[in-house]
C-alpha atoms as a PDB file:
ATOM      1  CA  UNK A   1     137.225 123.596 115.171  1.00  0.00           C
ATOM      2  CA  UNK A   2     140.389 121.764 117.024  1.00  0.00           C
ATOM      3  CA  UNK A   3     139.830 121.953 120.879  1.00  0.00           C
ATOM      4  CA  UNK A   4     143.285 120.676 121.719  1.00  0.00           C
ATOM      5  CA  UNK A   5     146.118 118.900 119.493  1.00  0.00           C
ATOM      6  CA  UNK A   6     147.599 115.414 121.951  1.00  0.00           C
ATOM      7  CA  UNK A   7     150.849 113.975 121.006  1.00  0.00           C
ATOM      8  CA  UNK A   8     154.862 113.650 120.995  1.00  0.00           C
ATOM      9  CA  UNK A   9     156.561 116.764 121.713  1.00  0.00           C
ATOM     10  CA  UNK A  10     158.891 116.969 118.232  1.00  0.00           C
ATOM     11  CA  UNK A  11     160.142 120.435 118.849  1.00  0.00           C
ATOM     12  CA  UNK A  12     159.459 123.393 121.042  1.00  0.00           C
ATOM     13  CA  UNK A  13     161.070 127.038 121.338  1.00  0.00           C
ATOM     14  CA  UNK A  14     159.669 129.640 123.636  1.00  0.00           C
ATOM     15  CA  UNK A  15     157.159 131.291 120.757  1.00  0.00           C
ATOM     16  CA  UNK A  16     156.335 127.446 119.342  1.00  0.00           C
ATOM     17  CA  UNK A  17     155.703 124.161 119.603  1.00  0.00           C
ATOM     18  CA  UNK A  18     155.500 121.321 117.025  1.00  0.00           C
ATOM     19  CA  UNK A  19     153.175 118.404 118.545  1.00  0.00           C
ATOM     20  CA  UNK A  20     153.003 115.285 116.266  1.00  0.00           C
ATOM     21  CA  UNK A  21     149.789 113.294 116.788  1.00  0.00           C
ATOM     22  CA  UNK A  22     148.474 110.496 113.607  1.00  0.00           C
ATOM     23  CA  UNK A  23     151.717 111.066 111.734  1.00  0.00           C
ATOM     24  CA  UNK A  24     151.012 115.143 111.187  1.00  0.00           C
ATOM     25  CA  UNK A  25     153.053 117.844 112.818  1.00  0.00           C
ATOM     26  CA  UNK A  26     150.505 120.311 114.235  1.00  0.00           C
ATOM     27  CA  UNK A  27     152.820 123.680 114.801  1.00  0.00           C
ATOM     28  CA  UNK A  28     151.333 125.445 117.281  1.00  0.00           C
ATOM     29  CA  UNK A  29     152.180 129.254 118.288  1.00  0.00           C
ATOM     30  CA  UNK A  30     152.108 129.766 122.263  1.00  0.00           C
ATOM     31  CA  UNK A  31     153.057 132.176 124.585  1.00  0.00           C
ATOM     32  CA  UNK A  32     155.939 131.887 126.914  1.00  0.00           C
ATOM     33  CA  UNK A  33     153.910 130.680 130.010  1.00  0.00           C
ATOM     34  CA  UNK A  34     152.748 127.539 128.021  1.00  0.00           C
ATOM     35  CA  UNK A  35     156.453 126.735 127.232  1.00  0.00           C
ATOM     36  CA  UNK A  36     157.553 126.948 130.413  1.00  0.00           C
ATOM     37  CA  UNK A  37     155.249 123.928 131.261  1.00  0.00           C
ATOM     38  CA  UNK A  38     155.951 121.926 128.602  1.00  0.00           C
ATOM     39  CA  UNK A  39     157.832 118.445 129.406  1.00  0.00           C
ATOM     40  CA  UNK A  40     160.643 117.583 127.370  1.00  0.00           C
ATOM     41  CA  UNK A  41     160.989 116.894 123.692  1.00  0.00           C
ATOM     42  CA  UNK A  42     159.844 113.294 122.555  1.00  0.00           C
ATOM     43  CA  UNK A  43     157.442 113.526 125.715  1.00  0.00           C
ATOM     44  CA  UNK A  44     153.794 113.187 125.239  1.00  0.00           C
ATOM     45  CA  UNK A  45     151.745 116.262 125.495  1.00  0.00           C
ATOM     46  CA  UNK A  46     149.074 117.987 125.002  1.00  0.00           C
ATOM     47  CA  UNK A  47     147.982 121.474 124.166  1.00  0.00           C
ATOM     48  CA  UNK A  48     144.488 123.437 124.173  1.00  0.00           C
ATOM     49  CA  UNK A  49     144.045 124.988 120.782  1.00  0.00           C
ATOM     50  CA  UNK A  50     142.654 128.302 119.044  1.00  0.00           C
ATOM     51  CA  UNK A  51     142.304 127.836 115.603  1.00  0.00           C
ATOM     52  CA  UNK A  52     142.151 131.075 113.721  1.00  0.00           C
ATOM     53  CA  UNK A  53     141.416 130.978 109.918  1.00  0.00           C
ATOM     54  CA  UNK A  54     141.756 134.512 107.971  1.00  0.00           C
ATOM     55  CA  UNK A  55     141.348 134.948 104.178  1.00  0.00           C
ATOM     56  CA  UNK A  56     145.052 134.232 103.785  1.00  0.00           C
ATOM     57  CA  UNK A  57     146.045 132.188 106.529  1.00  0.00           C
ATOM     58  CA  UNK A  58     145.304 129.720 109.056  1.00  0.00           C
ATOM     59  CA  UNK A  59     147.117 128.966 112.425  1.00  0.00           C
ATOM     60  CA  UNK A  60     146.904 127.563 115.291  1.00  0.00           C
ATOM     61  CA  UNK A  61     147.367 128.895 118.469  1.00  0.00           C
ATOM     62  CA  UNK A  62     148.508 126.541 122.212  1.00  0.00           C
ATOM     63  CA  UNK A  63     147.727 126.856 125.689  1.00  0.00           C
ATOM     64  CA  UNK A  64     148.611 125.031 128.480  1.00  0.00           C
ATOM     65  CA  UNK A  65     145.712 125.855 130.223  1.00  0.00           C
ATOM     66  CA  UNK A  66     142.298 127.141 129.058  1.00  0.00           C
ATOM     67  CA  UNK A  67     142.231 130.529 131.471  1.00  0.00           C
ATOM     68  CA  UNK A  68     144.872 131.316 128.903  1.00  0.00           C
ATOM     69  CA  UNK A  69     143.150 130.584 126.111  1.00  0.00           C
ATOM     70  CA  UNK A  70     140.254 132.093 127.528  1.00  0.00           C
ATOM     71  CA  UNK A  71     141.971 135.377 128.064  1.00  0.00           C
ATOM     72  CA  UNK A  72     143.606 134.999 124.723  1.00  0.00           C
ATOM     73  CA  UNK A  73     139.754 134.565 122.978  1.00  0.00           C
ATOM     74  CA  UNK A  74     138.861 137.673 125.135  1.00  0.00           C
ATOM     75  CA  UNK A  75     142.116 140.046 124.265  1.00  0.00           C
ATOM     76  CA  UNK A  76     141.440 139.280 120.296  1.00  0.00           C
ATOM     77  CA  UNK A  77     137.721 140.043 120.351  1.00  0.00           C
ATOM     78  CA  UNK A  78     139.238 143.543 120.827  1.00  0.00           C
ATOM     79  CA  UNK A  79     139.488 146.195 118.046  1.00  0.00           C
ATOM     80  CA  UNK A  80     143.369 146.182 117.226  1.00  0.00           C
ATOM     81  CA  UNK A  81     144.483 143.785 118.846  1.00  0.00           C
ATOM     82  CA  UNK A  82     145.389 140.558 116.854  1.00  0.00           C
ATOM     83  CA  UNK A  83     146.300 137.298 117.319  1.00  0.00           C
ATOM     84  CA  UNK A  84     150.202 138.200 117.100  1.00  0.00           C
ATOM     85  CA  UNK A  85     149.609 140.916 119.594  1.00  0.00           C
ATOM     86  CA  UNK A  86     147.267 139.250 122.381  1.00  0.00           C
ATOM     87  CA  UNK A  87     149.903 136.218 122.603  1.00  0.00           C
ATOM     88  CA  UNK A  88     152.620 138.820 123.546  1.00  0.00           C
ATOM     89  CA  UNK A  89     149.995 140.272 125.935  1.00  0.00           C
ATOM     90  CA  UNK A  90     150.239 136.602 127.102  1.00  0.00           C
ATOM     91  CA  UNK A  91     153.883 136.274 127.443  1.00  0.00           C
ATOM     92  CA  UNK A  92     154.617 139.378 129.572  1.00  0.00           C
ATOM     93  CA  UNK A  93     152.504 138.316 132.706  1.00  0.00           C
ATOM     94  CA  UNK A  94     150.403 135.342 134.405  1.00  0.00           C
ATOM     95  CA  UNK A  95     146.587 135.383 133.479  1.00  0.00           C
ATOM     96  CA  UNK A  96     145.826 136.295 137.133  1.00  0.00           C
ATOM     97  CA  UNK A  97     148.485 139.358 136.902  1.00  0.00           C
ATOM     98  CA  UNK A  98     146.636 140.402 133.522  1.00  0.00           C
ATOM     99  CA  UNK A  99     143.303 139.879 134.706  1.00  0.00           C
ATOM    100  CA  UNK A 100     143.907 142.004 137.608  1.00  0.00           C
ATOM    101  CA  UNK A 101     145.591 144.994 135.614  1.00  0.00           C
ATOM    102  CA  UNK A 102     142.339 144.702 133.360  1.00  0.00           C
ATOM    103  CA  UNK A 103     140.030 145.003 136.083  1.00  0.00           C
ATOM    104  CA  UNK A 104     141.849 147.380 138.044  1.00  0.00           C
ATOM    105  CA  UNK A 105     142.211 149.706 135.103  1.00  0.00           C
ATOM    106  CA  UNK A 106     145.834 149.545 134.968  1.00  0.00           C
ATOM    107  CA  UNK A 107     146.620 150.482 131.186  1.00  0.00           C
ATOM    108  CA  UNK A 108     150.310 151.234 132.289  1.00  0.00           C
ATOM    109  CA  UNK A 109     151.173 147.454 132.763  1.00  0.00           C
ATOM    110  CA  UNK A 110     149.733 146.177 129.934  1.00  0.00           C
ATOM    111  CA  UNK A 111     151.420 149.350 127.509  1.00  0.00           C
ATOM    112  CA  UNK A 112     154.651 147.998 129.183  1.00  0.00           C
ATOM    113  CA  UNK A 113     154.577 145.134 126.963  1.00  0.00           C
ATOM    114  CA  UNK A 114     156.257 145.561 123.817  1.00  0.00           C
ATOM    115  CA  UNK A 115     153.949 146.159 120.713  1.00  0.00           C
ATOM    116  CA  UNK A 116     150.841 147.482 122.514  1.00  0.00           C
ATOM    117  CA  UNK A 117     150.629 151.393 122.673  1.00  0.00           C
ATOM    118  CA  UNK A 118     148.738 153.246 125.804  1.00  0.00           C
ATOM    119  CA  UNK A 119     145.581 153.761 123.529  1.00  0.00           C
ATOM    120  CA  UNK A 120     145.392 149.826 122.931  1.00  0.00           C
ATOM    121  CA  UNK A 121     145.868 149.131 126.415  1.00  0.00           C
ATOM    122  CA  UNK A 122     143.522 151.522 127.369  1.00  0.00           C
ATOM    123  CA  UNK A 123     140.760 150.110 124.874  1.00  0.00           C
ATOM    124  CA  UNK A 124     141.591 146.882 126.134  1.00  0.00           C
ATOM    125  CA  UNK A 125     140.799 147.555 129.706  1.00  0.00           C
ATOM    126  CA  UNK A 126     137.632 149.710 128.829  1.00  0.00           C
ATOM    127  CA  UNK A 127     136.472 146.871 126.944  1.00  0.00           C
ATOM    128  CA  UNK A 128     137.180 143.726 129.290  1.00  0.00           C
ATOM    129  CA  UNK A 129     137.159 145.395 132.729  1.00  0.00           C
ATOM    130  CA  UNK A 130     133.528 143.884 133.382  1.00  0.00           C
ATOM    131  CA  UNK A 131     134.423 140.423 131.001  1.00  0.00           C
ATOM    132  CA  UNK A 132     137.531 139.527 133.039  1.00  0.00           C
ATOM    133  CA  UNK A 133     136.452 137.389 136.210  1.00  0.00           C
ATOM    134  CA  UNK A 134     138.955 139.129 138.426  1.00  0.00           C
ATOM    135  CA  UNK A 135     138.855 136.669 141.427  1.00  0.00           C
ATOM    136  CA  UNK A 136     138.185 133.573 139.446  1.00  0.00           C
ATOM    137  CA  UNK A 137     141.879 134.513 137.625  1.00  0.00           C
ATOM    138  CA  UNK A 138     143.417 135.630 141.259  1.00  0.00           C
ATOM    139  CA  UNK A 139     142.587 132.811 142.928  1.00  0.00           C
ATOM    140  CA  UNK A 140     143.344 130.178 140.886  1.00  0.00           C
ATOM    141  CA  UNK A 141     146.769 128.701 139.727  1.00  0.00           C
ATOM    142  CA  UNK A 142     148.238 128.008 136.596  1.00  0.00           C
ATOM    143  CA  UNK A 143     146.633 124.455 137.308  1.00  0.00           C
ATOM    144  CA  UNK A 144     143.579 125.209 137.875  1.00  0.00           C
ATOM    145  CA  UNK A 145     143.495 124.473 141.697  1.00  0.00           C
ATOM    146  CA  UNK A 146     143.566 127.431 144.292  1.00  0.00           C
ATOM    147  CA  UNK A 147     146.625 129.236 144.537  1.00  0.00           C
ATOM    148  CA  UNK A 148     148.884 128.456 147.305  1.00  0.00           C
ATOM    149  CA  UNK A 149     148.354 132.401 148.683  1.00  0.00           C
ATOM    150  CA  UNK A 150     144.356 132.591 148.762  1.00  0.00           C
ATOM    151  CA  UNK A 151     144.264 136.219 150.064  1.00  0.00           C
ATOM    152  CA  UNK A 152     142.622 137.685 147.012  1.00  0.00           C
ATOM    153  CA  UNK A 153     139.642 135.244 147.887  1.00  0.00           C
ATOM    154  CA  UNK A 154     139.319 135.815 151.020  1.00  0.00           C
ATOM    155  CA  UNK A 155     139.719 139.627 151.228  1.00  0.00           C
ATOM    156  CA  UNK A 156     136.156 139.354 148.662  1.00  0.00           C
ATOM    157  CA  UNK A 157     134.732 136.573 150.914  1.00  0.00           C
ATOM    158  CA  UNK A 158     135.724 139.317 153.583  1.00  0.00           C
ATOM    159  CA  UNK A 159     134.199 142.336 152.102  1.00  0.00           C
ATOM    160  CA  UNK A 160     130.511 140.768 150.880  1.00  0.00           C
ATOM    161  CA  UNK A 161     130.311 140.314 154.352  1.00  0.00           C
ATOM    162  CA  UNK A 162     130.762 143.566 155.087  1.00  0.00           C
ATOM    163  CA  UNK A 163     127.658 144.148 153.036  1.00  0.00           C
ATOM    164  CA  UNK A 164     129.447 144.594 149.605  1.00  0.00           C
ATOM    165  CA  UNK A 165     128.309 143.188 146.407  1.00  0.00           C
ATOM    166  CA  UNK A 166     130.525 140.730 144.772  1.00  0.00           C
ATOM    167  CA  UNK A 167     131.107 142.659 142.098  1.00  0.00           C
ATOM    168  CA  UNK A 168     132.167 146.112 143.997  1.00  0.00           C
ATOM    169  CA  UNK A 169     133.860 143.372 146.474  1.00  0.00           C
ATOM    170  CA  UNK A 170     136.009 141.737 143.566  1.00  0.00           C
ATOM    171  CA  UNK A 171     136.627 145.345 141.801  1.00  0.00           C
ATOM    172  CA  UNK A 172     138.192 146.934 145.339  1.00  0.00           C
ATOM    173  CA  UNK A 173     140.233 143.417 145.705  1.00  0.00           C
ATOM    174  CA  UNK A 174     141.657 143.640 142.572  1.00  0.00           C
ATOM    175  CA  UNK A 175     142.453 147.313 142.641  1.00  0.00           C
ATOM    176  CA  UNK A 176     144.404 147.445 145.896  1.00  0.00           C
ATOM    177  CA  UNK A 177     146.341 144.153 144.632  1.00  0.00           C
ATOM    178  CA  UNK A 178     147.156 145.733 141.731  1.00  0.00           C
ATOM    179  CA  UNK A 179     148.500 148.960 143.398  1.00  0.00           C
ATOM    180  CA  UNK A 180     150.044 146.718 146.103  1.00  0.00           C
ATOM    181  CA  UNK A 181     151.329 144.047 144.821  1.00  0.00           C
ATOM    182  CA  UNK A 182     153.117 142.673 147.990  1.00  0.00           C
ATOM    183  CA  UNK A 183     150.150 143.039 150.478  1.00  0.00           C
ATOM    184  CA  UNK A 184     150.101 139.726 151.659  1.00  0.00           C
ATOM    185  CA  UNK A 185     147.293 139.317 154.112  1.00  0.00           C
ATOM    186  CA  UNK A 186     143.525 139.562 154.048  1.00  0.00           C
ATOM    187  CA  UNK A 187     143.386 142.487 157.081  1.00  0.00           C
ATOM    188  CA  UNK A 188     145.540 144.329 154.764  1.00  0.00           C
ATOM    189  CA  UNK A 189     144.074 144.348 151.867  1.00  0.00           C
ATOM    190  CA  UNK A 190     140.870 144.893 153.489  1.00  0.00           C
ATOM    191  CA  UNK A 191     142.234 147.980 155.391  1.00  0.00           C
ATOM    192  CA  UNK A 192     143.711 149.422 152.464  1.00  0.00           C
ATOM    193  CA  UNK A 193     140.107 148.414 150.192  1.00  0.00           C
ATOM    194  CA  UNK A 194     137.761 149.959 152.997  1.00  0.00           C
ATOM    195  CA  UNK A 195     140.269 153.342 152.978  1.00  0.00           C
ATOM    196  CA  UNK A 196     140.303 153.746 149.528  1.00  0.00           C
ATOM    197  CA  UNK A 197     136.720 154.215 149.985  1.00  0.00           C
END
């Protein structure tokens, strides 16, 4: 198994990049999100892998960070959805927008990306609406670190203390974000959670 492939940037394009490490080219497929953080070519970088071997064919698959490989590993575990397929899954949204349309339900946003039909994107959020950590997606950045907008946090810190369990808390946060996108403060999303009730 390759965990991650370290070494000079030799080529990139928004669907690939070509790391060489030891004197091999390792040509990794990635989604647009990963190229959009990659330095420049001849840079040093590095790259989380997923190797997939079929009967015919191996490849390997980079991400910049390993929620996205995560979510990746999760999107291909479902029925009908490939490798091919999850990484444009990948490419239309962040992880924390994806994560959130999963848990919330929202089949529409992930049928909007090209290649995935409303039964697949309903199958995929029947099948990873409890396996997607919601909140753990929302809150964090593309770097790992807390966003720089921690509403989503602290509208579920908010709503366990109304006596809510973290999971129904996380599930209403996500929903209302989801459905209202620009709601920007915690009292908001908590009015709009508790009346949805």
């Amino acid at each position: 198994m390759i965990a991650y492939v370290r070494g000079v940037l030799a080529e990139k394009s928004p669907t690939r990049a070509v790391l060489e490490a030891a004197g091999v080219g390792y040509e990794l497929l990635i989604p647009v999100s990963t190229y959009e953080r990659l330095p420049r070519e001849g840079a040093e970088a590095k790259l989380l892998a997923y190797h997939c071997v079929r009967e015919d064919d191996e490849i390997l698959f980079g991400f910049a960070t390993a929620h996205e490989r995560e979510l990746f590993a999760k999107l291909t575990g479902v029925s009908g959805v490939g490798p091919k397929i999850a990484l444009a899954i990948l490419s239309g949204a962040s992880v924390g927008e994806l994560a959130l349309a999963i848990a919330s339900g929202d089949a529409k946003r992930l049928a909007a990306v090209k290649g995935v039909g409303k039964k697949t994107a309903a199958k995929i959020c029947v099948e990873l609406r409890d396996k997607v950590d919601a909140l753990a997606f929302a809150a964090r950045g593309a770097d790992g670190r807390p966003a720089a907008s921690p509403v989503a946090a602290d509208a579920v810190a908010a709503l366990r203390a109304l006596g809510f369990s973290d999971e129904t808390s996380a599930k209403m946060v996500a929903d209302i974000l989801a459905k209202n996108p620009n709601a920007d403060s915690v009292e908001q999303v908590i009015k709009l959670a508790l009346a949805s009730r």
